[in-house]
N, C-alpha and C. Protein backbone atom coordinates (compact mmCIF):
# COMPACT_ATOMS: atom_id res chain seq x y z
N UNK A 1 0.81 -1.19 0.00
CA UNK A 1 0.00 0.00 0.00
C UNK A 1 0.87 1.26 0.00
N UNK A 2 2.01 0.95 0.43
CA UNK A 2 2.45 2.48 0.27
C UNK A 2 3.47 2.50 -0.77
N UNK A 3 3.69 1.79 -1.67
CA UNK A 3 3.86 2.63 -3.22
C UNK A 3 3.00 3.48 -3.37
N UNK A 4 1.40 2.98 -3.21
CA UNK A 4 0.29 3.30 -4.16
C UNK A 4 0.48 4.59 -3.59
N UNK A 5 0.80 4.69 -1.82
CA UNK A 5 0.50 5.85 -1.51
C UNK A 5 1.43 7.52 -1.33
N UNK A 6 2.80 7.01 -2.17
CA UNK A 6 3.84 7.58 -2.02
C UNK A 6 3.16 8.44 -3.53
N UNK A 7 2.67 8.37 -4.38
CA UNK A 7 2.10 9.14 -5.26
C UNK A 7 1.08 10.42 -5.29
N UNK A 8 0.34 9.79 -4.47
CA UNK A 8 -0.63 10.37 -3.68
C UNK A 8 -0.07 11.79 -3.32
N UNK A 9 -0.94 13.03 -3.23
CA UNK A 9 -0.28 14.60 -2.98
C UNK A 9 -0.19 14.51 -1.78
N UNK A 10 0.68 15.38 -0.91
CA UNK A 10 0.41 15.09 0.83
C UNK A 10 1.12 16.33 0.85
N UNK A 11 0.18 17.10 1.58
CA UNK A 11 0.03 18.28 2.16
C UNK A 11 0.49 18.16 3.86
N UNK A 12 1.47 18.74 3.84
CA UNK A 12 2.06 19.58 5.39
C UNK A 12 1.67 20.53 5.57
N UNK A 13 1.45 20.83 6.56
CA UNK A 13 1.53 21.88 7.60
C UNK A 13 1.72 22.04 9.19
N UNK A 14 2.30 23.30 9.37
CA UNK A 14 2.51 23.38 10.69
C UNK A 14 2.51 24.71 11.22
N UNK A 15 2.39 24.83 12.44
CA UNK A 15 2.31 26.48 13.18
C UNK A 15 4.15 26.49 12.98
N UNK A 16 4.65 25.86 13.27
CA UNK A 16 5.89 26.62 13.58
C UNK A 16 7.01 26.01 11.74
N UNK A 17 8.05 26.61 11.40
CA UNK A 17 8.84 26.98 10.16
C UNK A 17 9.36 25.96 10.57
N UNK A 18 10.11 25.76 11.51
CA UNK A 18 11.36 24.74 11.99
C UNK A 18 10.71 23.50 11.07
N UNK A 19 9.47 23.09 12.28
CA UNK A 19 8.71 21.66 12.20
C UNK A 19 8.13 21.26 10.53
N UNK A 20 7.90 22.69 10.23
CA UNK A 20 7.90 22.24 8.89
C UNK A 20 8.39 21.56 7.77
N UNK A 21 9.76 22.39 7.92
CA UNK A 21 10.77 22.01 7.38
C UNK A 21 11.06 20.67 7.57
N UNK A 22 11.21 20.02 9.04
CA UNK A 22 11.66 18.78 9.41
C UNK A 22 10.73 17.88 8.59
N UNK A 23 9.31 18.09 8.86
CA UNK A 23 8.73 16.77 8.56
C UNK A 23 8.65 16.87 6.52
N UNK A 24 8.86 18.06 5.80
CA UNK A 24 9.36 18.32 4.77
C UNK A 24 10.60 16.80 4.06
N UNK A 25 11.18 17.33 4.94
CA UNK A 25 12.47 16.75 4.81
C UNK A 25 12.44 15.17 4.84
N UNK A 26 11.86 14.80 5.81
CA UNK A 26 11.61 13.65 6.54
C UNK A 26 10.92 12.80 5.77
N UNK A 27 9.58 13.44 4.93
CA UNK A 27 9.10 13.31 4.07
C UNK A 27 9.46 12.50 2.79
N UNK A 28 9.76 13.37 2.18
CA UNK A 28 10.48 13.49 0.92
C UNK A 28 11.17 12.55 0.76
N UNK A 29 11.43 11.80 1.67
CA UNK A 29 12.64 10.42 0.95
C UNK A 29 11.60 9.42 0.41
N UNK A 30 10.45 9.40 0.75
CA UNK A 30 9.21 8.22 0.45
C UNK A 30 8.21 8.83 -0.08
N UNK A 31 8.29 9.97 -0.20
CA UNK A 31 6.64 10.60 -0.79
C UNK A 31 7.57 11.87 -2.03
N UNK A 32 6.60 11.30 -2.99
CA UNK A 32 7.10 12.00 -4.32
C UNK A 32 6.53 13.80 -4.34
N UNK A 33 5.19 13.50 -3.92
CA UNK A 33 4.36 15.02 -4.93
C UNK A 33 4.23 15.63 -3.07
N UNK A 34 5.15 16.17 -2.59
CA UNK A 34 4.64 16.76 -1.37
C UNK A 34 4.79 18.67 -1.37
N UNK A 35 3.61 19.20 -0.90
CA UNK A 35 3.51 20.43 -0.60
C UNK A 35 3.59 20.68 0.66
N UNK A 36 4.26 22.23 0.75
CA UNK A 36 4.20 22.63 2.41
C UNK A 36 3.65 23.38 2.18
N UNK A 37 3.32 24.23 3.73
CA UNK A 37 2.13 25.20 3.54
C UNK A 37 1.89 25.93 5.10
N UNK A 38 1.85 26.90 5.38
CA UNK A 38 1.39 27.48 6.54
C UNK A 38 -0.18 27.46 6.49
N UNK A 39 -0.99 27.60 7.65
CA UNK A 39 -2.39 27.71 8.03
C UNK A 39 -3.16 28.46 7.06
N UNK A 40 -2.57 29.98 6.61
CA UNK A 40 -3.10 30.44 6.06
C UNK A 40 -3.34 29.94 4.51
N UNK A 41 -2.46 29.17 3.74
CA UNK A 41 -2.62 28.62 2.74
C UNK A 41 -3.09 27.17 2.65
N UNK A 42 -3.74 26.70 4.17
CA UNK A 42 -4.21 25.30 3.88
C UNK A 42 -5.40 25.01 3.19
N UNK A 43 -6.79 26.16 3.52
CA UNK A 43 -7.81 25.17 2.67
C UNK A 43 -8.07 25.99 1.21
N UNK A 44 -6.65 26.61 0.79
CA UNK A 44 -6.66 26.86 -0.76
C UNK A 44 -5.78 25.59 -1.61
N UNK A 45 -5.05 25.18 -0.20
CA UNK A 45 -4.52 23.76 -1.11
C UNK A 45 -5.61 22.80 -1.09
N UNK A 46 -6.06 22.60 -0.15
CA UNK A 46 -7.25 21.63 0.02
C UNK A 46 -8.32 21.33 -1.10
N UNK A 47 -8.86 22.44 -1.42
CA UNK A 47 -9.38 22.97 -2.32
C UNK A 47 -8.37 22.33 -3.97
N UNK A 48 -6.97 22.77 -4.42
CA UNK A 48 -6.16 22.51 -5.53
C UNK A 48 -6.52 20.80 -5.15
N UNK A 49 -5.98 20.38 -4.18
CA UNK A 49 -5.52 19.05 -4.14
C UNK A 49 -6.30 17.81 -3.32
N UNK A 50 -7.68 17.75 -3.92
CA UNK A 50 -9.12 17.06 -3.67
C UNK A 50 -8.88 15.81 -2.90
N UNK A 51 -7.67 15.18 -3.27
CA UNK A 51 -7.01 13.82 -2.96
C UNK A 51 -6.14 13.71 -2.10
N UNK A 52 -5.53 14.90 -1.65
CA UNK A 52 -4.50 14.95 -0.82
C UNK A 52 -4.46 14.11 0.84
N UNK A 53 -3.09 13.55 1.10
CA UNK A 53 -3.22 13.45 2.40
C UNK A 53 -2.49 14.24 3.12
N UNK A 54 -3.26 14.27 4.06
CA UNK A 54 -2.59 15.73 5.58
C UNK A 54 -2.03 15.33 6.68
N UNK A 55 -0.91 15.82 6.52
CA UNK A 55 0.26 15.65 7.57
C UNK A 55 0.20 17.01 8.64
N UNK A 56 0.01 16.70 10.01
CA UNK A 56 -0.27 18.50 10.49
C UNK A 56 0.90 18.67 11.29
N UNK A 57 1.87 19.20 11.60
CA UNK A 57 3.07 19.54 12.61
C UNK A 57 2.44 20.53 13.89
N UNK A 58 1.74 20.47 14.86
CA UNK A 58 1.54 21.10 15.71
C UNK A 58 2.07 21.36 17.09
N UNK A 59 2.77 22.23 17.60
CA UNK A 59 2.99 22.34 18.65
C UNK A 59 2.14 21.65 20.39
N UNK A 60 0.89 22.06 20.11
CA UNK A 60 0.20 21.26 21.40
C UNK A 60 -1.10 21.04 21.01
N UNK A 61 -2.30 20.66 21.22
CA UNK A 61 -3.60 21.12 20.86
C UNK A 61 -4.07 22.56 20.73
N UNK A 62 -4.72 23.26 19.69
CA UNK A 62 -5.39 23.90 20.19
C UNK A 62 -6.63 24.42 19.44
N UNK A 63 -7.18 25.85 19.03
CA UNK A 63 -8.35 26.01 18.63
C UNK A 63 -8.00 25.38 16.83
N UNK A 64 -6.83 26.24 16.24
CA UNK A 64 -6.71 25.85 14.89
C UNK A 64 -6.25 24.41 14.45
N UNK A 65 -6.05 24.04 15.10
CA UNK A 65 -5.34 22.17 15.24
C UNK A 65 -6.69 21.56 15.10
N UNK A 66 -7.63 21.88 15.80
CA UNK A 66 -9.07 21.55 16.33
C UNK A 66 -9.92 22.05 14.27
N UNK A 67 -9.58 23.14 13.89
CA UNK A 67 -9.85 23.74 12.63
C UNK A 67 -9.56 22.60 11.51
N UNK A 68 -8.13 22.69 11.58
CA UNK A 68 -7.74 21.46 10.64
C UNK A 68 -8.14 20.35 10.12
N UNK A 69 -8.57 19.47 11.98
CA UNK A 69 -8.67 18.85 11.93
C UNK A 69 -10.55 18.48 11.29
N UNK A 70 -11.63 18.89 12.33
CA UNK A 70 -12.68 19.36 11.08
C UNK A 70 -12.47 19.60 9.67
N UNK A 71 -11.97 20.61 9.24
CA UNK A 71 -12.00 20.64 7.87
C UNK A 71 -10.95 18.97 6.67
N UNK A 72 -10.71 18.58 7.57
CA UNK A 72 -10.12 17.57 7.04
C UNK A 72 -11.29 16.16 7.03
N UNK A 73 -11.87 16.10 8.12
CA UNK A 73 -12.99 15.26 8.08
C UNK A 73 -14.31 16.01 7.22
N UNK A 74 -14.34 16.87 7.44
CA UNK A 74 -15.17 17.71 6.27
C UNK A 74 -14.98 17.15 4.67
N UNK A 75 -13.70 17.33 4.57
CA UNK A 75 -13.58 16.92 3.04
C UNK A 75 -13.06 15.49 2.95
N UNK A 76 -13.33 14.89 3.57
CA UNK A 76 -12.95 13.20 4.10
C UNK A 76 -11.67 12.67 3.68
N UNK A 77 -10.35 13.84 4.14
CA UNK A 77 -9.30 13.63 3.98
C UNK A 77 -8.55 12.92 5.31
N UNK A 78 -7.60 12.07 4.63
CA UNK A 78 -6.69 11.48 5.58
C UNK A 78 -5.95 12.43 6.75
N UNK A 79 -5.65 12.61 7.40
CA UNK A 79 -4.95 12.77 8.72
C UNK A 79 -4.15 12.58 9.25
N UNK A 80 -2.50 12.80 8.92
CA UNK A 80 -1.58 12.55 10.39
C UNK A 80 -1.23 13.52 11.45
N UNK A 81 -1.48 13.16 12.63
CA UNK A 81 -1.05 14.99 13.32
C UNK A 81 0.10 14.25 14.27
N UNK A 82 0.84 15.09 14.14
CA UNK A 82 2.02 15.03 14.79
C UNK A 82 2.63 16.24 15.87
N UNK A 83 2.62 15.94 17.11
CA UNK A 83 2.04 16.28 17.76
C UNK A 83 3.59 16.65 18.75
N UNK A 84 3.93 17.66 19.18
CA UNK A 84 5.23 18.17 19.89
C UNK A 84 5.16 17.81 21.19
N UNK A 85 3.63 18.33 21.76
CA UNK A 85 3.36 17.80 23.61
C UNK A 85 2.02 17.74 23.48
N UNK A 86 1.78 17.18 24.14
CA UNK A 86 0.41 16.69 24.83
C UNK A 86 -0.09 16.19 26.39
N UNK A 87 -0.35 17.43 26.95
CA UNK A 87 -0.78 16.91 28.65
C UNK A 87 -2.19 16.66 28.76
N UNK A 88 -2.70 16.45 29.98
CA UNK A 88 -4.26 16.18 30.49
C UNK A 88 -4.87 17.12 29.96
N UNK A 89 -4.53 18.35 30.13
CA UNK A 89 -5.88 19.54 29.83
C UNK A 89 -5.75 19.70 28.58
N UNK A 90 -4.96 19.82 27.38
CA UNK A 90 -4.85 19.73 26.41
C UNK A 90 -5.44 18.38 25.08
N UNK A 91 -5.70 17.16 25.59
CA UNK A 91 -6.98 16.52 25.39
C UNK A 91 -8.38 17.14 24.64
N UNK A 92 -8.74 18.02 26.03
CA UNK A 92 -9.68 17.98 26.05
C UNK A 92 -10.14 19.40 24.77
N UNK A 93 -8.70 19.81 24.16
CA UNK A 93 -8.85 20.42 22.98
C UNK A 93 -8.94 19.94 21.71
N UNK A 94 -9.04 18.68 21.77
CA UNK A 94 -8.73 17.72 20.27
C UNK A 94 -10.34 17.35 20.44
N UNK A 95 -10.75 17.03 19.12
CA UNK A 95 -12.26 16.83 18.90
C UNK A 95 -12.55 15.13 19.31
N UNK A 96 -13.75 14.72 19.89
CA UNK A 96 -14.06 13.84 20.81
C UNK A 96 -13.95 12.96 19.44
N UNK A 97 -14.16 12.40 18.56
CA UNK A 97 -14.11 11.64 17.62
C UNK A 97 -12.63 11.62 16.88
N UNK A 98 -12.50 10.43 16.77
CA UNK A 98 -10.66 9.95 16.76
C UNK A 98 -10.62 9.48 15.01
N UNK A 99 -11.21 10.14 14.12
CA UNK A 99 -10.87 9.80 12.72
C UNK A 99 -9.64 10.13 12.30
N UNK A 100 -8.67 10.29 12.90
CA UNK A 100 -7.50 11.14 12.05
C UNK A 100 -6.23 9.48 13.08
N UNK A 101 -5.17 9.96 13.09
CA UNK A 101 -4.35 9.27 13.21
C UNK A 101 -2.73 10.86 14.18
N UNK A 102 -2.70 10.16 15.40
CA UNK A 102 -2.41 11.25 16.74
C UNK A 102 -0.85 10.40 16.86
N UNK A 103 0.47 11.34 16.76
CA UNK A 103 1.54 10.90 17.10
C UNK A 103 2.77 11.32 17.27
N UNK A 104 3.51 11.44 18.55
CA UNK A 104 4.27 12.04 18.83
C UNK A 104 5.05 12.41 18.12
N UNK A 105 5.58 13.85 18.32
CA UNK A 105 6.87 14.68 17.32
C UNK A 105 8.07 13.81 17.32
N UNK A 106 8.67 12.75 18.33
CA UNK A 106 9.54 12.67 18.80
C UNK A 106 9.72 11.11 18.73
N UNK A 107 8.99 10.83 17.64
CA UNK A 107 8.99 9.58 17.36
C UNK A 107 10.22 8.73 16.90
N UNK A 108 10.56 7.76 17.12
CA UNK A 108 11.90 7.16 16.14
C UNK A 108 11.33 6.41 15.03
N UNK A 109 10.11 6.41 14.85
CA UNK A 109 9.60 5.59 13.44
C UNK A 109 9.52 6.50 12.36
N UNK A 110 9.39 5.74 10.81
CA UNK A 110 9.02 6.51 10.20
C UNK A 110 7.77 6.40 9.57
N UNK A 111 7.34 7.72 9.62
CA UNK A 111 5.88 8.18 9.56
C UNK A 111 4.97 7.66 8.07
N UNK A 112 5.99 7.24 7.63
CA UNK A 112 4.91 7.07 6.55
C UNK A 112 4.04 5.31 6.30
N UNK A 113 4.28 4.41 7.52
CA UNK A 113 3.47 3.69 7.85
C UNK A 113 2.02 4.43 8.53
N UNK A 114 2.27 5.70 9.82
CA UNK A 114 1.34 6.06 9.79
C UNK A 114 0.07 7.18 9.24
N UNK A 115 1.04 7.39 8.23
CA UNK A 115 0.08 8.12 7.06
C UNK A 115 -0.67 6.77 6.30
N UNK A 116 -0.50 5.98 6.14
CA UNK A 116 -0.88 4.22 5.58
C UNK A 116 -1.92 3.93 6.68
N UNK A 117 -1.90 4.42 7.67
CA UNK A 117 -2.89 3.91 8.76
C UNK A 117 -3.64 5.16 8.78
N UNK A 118 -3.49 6.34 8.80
CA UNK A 118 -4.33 7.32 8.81
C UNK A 118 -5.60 7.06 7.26
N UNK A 119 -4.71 6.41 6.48
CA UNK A 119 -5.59 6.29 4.92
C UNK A 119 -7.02 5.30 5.70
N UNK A 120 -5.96 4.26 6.20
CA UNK A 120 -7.24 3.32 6.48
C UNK A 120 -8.15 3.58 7.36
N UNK A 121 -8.18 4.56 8.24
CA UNK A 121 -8.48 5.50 9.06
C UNK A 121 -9.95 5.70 8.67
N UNK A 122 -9.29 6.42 8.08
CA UNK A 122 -10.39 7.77 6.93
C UNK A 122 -11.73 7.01 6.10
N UNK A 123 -10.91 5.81 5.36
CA UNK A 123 -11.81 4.59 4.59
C UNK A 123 -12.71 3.89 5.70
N UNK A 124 -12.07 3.03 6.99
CA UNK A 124 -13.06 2.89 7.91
C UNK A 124 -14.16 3.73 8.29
N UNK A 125 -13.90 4.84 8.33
CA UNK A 125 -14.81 5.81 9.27
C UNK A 125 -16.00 6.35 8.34
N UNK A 126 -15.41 6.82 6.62
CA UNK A 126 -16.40 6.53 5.87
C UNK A 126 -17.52 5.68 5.38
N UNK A 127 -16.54 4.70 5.63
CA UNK A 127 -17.58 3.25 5.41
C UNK A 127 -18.69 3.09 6.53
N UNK A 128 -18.41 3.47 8.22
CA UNK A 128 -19.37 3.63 9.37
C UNK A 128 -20.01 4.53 8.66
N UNK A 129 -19.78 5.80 8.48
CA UNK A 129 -20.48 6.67 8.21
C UNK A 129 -22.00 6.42 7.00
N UNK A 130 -21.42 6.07 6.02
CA UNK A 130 -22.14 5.68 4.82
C UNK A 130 -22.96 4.74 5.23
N UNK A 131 -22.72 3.70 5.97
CA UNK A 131 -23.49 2.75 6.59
C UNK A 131 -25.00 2.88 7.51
N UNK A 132 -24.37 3.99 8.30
CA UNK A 132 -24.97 4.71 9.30
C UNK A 132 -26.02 5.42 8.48
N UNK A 133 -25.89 6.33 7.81
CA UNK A 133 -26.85 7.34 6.60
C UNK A 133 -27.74 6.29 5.94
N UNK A 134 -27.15 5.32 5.68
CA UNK A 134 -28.21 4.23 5.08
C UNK A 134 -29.24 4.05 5.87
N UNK A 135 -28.53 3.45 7.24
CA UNK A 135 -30.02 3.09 7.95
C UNK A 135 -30.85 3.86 8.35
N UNK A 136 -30.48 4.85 8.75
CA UNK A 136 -31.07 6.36 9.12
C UNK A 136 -32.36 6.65 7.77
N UNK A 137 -31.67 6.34 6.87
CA UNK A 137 -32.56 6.39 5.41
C UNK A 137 -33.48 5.26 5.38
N UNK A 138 -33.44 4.36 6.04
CA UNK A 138 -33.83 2.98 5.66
C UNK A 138 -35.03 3.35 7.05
N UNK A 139 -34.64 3.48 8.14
CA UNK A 139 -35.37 4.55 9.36
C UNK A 139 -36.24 4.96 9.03
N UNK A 140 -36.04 5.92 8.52
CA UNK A 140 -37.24 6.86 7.95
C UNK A 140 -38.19 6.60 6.87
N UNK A 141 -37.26 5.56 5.92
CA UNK A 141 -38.92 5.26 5.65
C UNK A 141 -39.40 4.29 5.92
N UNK A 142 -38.96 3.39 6.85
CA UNK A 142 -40.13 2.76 7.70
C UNK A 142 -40.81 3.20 8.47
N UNK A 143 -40.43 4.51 8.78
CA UNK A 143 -41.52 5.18 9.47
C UNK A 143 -42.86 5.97 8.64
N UNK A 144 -42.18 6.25 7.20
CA UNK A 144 -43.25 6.76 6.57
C UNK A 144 -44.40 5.68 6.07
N UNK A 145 -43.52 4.32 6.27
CA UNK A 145 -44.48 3.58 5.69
C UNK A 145 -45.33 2.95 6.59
N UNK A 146 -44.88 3.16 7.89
CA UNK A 146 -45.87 2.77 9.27
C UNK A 146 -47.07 3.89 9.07
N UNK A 147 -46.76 5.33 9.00
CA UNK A 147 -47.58 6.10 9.14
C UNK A 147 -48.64 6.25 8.03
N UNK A 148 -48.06 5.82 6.78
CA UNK A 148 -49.47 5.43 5.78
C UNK A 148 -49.99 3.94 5.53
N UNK A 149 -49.04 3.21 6.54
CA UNK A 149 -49.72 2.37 6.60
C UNK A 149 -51.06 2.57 7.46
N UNK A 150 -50.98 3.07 8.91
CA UNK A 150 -52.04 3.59 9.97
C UNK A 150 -53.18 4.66 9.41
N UNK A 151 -52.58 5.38 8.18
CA UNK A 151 -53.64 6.38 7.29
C UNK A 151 -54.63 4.86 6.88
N UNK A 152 -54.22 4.50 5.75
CA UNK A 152 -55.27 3.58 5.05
C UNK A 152 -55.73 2.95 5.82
N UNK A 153 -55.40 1.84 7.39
CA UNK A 153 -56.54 1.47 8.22
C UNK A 153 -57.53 2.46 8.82
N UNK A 154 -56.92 3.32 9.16
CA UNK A 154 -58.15 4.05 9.38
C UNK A 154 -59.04 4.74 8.57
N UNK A 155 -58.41 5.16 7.50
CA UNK A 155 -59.52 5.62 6.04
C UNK A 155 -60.51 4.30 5.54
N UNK A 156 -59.89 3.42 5.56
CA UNK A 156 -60.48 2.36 5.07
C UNK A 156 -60.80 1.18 6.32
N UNK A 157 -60.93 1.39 7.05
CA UNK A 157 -61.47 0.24 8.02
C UNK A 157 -60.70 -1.14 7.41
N UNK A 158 -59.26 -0.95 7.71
CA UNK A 158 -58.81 -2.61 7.56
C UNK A 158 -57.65 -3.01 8.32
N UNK A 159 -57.66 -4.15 8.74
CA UNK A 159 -56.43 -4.53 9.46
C UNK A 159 -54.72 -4.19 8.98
N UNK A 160 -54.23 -4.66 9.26
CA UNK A 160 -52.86 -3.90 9.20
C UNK A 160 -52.01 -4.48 7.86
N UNK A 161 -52.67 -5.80 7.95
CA UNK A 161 -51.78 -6.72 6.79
C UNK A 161 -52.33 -6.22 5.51
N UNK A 162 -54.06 -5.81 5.46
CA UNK A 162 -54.74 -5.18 4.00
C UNK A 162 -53.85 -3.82 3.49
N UNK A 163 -53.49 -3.32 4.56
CA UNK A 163 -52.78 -2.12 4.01
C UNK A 163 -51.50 -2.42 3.91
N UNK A 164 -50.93 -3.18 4.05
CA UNK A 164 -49.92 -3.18 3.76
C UNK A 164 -49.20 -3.70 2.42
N UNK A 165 -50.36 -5.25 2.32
CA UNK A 165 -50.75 -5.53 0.91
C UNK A 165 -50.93 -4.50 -0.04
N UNK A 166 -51.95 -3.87 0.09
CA UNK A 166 -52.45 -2.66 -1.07
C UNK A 166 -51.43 -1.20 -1.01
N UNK A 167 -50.29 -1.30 -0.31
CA UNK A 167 -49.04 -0.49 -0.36
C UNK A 167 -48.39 -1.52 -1.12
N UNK A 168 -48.19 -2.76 -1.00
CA UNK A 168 -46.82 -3.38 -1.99
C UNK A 168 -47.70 -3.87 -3.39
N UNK A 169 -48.65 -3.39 -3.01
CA UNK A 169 -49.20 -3.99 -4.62
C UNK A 169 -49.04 -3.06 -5.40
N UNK A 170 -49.82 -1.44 -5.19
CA UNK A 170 -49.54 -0.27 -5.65
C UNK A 170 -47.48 -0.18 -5.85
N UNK A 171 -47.01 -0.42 -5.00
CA UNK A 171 -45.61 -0.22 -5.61
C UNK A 171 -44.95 -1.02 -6.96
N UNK A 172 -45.47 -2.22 -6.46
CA UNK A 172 -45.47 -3.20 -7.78
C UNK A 172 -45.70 -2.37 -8.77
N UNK A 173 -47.28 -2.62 -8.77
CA UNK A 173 -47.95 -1.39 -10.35
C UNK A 173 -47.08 -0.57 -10.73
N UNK A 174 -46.56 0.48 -10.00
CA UNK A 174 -46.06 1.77 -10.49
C UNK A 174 -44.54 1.22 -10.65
N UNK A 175 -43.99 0.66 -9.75
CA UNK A 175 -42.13 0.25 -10.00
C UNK A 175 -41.56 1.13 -9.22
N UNK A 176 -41.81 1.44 -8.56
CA UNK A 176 -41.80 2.30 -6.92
C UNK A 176 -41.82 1.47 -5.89
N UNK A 177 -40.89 2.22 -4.78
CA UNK A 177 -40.59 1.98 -3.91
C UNK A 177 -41.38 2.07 -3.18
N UNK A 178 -41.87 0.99 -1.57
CA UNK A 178 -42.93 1.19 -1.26
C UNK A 178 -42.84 2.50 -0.12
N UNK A 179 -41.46 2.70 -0.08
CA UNK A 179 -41.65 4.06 0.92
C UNK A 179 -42.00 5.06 -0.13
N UNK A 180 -41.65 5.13 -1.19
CA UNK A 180 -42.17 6.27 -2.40
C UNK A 180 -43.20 6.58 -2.05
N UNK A 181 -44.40 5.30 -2.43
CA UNK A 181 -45.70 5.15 -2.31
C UNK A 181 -45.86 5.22 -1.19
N UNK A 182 -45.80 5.03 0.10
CA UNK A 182 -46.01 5.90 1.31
C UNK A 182 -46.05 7.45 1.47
N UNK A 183 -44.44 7.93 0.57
CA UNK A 183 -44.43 9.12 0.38
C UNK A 183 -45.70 10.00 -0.19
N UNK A 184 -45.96 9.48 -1.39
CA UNK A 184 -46.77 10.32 -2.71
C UNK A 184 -48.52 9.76 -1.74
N UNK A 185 -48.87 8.37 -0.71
CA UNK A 185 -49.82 8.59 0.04
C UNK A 185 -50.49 9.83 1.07
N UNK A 186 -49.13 9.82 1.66
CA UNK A 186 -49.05 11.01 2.81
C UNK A 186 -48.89 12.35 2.20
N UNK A 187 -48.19 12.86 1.10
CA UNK A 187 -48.67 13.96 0.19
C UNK A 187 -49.95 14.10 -0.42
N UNK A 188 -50.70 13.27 -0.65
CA UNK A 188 -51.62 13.18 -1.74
C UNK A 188 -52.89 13.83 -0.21
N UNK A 189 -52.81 12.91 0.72
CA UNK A 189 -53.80 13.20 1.97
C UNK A 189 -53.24 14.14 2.63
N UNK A 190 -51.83 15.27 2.60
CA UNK A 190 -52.19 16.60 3.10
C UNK A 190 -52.66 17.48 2.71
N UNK A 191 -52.55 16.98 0.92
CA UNK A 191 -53.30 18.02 -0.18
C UNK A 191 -54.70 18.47 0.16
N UNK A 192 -54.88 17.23 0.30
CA UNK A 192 -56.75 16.79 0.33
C UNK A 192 -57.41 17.69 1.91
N UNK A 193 -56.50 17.88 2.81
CA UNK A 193 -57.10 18.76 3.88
C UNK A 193 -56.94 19.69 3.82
């Protein structure tokens, strides 16, 4: 995986010039297409480089580290933050959800296994995510289809299974979904009042 991912654009940044430079440097022996960048030029690269993965050099936690890091899950980019210190109260400045990939400045490894783990990171958390939106979708319209299901028994005096029948039959007919046809039910009867 990390040929594939030594191609890949990877965007640095950091508050301080030094750290930049270092992880620049550090960089560069395994990663081909790399940009640096101070804060102020990060989400115009972000923006150039749709694919990019993000390497962050930060001194400790704080509000813009916290920035980054959002806008990086925003655009469902990879994540390494690399991190100078980190005490107890400073925690509690990093965002409660752990999608990115957290690791000391002062590491003796080299980082570009965990830019490889930050990728898979990013792919896991999308995949929850996408998963999650499904059912949420899948949620709701079982609820729309409970609620026209409970319209037609009571419009029509019938047990629960008649309406439910004459919802999957009507979907049949049309080639619609039966939450559709729940949908275009429960529209059709707010019209009507």
């Amino acid at each position: 995986m990390h040929q594939n991912l030594s191609k890949i654009p990877l965007i640095i940044c950091s508050d301080r010039v030094e750290e930049l430079a270092r992880l620049t440097n550090l960089l560069a022996v395994e990663f081909d297409n790399i940009v640096s960048c101070q804060l102020n030029q990060f989400e115009s690269l972000l923006d150039k480089e749709r694919e990019a993965h993000v390497v962050v050099g930060w001194q400790q936690p704080s509000a813009e580290l916290r920035l980054i890091i959002e806008e990086c899950r925003a655009r469902n980019l990879p994540l390494l933050v690399v991190l100078k210190q980190l005490n107890q109260r400073d925690i509690n400045r990093l965002p409660e959800r752990m999608d990115y990939v957290l690791v000391p400045a002062d590491t003796q490894f080299s980082l570009s296994p965990w830019i490889a783990n930050a990728h898979q990171v990013r792919k896991s958390v999308a995949a929850f995510e996408s998963e999650i939106e499904q059912l949420e979708s899948r949620l709701e319209d079982r609820k729309l289809i409970e609620r026209a299901k409970g319209l037609l028994m009571k419009l029509h005096q019938v047990d629960e299974d008649a309406a439910y029948q004459a919802m999957r039959k009507s979907a049949m007919q049309s080639s619609q979904s039966l939450a559709q046809v729940a949908r275009n039910l429960l529209q059709t009867m707010e019209a009507l009042k």
